[in-house]
N, C-alpha and C. Protein backbone atom coordinates (compact mmCIF):
# COMPACT_ATOMS: atom_id res chain seq x y z
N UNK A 1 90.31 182.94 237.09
CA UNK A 1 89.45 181.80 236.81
C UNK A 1 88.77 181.37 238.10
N UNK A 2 87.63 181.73 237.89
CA UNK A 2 86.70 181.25 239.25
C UNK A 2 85.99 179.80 238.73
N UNK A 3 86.19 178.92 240.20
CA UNK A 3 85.46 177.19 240.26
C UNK A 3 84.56 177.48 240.93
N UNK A 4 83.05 177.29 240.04
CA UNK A 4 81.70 177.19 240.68
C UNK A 4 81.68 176.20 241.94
N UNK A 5 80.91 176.31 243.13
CA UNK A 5 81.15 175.36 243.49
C UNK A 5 79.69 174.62 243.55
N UNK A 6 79.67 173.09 243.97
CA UNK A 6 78.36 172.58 243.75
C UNK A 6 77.44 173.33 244.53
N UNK A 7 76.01 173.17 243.82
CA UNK A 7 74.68 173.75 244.59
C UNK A 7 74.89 173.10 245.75
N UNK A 8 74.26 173.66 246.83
CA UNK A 8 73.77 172.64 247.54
C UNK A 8 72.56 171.90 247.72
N UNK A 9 73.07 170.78 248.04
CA UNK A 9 71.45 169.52 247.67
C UNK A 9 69.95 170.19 248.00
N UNK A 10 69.12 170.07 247.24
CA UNK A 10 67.72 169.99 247.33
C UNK A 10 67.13 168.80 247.74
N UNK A 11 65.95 169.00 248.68
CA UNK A 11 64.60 167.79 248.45
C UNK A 11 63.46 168.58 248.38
N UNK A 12 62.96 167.78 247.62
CA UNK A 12 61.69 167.95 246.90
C UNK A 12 60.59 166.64 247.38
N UNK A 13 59.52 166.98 247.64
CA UNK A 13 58.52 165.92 247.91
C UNK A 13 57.39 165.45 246.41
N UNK A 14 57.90 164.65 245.90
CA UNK A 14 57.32 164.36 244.43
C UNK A 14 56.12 163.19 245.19
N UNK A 15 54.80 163.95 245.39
CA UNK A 15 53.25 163.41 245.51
C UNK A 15 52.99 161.85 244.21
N UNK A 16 53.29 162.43 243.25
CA UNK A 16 52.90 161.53 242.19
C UNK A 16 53.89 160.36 242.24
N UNK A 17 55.01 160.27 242.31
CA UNK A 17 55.74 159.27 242.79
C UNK A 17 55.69 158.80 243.99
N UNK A 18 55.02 159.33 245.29
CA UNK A 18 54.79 158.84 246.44
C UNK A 18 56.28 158.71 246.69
N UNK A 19 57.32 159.78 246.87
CA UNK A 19 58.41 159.86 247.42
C UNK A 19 58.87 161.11 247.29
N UNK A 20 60.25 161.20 247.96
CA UNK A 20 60.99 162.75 248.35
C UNK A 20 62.60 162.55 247.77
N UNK A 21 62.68 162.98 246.93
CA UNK A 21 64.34 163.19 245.97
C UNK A 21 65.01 164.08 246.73
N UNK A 22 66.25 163.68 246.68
CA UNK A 22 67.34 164.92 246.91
C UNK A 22 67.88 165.04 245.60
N UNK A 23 68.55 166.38 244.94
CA UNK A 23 68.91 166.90 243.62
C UNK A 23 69.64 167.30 244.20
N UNK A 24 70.81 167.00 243.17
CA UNK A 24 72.43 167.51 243.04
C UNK A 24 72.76 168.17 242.05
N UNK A 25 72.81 169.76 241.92
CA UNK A 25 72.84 169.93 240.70
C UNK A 25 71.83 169.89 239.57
N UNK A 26 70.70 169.63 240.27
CA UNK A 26 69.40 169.60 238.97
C UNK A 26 69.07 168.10 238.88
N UNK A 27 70.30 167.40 239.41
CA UNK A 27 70.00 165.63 239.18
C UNK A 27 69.87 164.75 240.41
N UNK A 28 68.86 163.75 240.14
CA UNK A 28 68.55 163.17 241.21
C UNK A 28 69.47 162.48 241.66
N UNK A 29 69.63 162.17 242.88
CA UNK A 29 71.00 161.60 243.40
C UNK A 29 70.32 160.33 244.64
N UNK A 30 69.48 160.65 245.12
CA UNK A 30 68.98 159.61 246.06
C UNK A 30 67.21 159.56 246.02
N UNK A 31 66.45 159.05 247.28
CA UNK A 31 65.20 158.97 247.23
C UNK A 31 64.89 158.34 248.38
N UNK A 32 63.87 158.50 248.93
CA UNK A 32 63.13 157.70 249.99
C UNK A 32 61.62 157.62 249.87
N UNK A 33 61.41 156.08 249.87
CA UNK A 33 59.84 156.12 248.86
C UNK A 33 58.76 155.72 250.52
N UNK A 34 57.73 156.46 249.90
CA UNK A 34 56.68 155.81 250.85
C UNK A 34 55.44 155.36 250.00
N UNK A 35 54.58 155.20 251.35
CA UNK A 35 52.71 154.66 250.66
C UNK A 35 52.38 155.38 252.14
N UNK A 36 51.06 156.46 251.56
CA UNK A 36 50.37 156.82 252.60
C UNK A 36 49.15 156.07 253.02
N UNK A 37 49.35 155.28 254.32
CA UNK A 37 47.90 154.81 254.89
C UNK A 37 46.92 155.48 256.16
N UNK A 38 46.11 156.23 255.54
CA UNK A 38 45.38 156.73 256.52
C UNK A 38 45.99 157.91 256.68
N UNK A 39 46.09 158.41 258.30
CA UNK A 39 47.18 159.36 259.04
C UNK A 39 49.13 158.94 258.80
N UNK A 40 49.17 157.89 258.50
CA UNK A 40 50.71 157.53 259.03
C UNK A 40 51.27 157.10 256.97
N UNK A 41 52.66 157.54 257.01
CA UNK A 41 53.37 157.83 255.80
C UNK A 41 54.04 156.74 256.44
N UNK A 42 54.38 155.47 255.54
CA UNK A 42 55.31 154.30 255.67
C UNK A 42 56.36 154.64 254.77
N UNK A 43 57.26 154.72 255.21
CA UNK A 43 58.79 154.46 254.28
C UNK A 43 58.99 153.45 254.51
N UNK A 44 59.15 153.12 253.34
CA UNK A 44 59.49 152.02 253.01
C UNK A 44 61.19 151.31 252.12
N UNK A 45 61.88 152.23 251.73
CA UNK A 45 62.77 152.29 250.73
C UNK A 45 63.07 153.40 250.68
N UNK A 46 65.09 153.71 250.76
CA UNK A 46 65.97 154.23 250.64
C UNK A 46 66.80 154.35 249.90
N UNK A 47 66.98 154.93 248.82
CA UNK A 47 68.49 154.77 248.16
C UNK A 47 69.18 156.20 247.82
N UNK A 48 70.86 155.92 247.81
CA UNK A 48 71.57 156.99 247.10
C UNK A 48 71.88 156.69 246.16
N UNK A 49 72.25 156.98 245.09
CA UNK A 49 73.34 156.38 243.91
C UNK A 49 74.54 156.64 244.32
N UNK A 50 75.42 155.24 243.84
CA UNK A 50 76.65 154.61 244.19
C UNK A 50 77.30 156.41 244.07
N UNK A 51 77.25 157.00 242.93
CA UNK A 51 78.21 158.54 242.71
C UNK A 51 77.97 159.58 243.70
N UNK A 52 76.97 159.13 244.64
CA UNK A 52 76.68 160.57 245.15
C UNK A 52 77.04 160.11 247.11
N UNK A 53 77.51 158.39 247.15
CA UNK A 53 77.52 158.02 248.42
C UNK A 53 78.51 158.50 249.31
N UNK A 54 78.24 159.06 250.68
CA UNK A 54 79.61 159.05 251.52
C UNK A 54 79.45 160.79 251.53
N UNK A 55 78.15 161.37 251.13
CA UNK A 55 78.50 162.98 251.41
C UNK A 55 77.02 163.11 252.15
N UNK A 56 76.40 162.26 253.00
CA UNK A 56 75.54 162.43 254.21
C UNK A 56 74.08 163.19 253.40
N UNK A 57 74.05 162.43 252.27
CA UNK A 57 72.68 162.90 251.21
C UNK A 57 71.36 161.90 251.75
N UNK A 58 71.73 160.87 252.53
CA UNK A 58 70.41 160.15 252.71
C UNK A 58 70.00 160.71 253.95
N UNK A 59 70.56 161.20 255.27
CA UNK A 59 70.32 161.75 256.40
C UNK A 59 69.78 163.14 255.78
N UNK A 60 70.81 163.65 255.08
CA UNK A 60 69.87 165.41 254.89
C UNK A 60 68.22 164.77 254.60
N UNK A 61 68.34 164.02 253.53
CA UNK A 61 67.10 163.43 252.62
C UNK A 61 65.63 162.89 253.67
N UNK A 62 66.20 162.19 254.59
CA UNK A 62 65.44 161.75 255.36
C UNK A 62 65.13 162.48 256.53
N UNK A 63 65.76 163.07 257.19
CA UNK A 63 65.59 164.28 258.05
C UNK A 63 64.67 165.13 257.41
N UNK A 64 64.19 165.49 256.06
CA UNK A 64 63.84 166.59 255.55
C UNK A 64 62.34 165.40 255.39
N UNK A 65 62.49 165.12 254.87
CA UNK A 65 61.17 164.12 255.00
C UNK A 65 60.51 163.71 256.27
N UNK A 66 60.87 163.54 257.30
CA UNK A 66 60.15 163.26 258.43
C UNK A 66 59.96 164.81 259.07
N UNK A 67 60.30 165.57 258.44
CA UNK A 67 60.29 167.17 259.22
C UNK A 67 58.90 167.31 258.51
N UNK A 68 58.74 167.36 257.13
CA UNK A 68 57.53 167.61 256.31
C UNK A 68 56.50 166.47 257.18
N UNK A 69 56.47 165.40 257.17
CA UNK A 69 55.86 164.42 257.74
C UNK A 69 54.98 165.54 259.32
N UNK A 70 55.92 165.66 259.75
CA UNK A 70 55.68 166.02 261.45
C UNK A 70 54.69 167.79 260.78
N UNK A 71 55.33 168.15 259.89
CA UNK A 71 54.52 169.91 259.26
C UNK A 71 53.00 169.20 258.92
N UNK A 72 52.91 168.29 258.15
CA UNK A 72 51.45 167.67 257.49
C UNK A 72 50.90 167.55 258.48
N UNK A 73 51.02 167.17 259.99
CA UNK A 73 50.16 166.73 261.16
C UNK A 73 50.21 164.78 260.79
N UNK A 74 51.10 164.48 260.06
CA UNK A 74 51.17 162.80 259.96
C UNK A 74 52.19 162.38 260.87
N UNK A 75 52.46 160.85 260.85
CA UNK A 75 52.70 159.81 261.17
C UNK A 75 53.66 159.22 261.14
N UNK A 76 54.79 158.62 261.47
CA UNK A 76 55.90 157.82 260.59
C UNK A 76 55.89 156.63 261.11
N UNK A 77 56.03 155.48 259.94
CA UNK A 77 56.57 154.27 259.86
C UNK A 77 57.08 153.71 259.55
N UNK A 78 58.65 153.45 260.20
CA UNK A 78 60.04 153.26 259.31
C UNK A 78 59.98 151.61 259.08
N UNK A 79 59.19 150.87 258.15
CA UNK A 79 59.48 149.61 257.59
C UNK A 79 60.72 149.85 256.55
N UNK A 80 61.89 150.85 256.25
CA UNK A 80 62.88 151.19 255.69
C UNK A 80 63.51 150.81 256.93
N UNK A 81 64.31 150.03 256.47
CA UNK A 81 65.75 150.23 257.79
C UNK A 81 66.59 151.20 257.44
N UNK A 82 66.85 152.01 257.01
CA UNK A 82 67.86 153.47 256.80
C UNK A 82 66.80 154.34 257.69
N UNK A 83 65.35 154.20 257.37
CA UNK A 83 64.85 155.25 258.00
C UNK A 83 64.84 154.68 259.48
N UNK A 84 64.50 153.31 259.92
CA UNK A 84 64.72 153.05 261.18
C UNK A 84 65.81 153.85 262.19
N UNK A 85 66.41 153.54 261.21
CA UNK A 85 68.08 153.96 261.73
C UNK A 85 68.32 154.80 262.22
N UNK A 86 68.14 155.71 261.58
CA UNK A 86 68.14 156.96 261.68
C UNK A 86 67.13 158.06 262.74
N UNK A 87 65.90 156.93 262.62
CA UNK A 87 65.25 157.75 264.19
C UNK A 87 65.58 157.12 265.34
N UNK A 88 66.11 156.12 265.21
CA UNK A 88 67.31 155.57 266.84
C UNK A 88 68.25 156.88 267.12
N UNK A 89 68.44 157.47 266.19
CA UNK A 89 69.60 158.42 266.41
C UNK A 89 68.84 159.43 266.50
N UNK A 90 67.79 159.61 266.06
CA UNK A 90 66.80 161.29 266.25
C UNK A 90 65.34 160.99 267.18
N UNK A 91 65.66 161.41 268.09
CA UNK A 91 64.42 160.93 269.15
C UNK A 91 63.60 162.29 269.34
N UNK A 92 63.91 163.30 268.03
CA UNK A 92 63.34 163.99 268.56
C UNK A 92 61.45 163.76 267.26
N UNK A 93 61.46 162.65 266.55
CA UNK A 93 60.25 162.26 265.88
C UNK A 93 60.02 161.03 266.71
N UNK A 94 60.50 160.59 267.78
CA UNK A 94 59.68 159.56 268.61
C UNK A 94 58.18 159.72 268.62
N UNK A 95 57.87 161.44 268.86
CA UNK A 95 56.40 161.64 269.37
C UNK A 95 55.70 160.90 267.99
N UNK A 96 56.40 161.09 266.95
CA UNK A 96 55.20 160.62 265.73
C UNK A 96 55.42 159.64 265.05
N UNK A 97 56.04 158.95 265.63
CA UNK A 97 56.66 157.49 265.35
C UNK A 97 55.42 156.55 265.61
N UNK A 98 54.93 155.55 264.36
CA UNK A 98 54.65 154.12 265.10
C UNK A 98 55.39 153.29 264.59
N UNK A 99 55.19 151.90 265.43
CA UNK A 99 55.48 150.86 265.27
C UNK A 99 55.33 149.83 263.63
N UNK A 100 56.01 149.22 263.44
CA UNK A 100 56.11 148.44 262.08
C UNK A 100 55.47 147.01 262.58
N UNK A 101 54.07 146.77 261.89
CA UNK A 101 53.27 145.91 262.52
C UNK A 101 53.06 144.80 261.11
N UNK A 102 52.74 143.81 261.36
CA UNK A 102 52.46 142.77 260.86
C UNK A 102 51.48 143.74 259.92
N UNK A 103 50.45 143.74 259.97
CA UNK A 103 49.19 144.92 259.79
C UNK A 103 50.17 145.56 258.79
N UNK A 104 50.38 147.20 259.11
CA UNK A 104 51.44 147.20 258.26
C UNK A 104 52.32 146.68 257.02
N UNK A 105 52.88 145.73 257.48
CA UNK A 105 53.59 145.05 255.98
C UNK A 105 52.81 144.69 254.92
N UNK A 106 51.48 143.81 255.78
CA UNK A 106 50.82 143.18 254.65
C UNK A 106 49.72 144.17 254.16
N UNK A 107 49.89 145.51 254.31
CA UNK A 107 48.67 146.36 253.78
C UNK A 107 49.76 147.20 253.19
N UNK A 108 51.16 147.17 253.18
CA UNK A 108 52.02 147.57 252.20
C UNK A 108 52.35 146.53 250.99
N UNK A 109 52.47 145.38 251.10
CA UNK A 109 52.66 144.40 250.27
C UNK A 109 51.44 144.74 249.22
N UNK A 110 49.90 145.05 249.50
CA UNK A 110 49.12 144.90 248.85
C UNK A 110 49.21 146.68 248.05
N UNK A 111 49.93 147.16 248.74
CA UNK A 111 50.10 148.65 247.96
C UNK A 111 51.26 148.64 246.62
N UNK A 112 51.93 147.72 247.20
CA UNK A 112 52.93 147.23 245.92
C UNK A 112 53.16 146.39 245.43
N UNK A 113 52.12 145.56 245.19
CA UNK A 113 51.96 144.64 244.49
C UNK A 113 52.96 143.47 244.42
């Protein structure tokens, strides 16, 4: 009797949702949403689901997203504090990092109503 063992996680960059899923198994398990302005991709929002927390799915998730980010020739702007976070600890997207500006928020506020 052989135990499959789990896939390992996918991300996918879903355009029409303006965000990037990680899949567990075929099922979505987390997300990190943005709004593109101009050159620069704002994240804005992070989540895992409570079942999938504590197995390092939002770092794969977000790492894989700012890698695509840096492939497009774009921008990052972590108004997400998970994504903040997380480039304190990865200095190696400093180069394409901006700042979270007043500007910013309120031209995201008007993207989401």
């Amino acid at each position: 009797m052989t135990e499959s063992s789990p896939a390992a996680p996918t991300v996918e960059r879903n355009d029409a949702r303006h965000r990037y899923e990680i899949l567990v198994d075929g099922k979505r398990a987390g997300l990190t949403a943005y709004r593109d302005r101009g050159e620069q991709r704002v994240f804005f929002h992070t989540e895992v689901d409570d079942a999938f927390a504590g197995q390092g799915l939002a770092a794969r998730l977000v790492e894989y997203a700012l890698t695509d980010v840096r492939d497009l020739g774009m921008r990052i702007v972590p108004v997400c504090p998970y994504v903040a976070k997380f480039l304190k600890k990865h200095d190696e997207f400093a180069d394409i990092t901006d700042p979270v500006t007043p500007e910013v928020l309120a031209w995201l506020d008007t993207q989401l109503g």
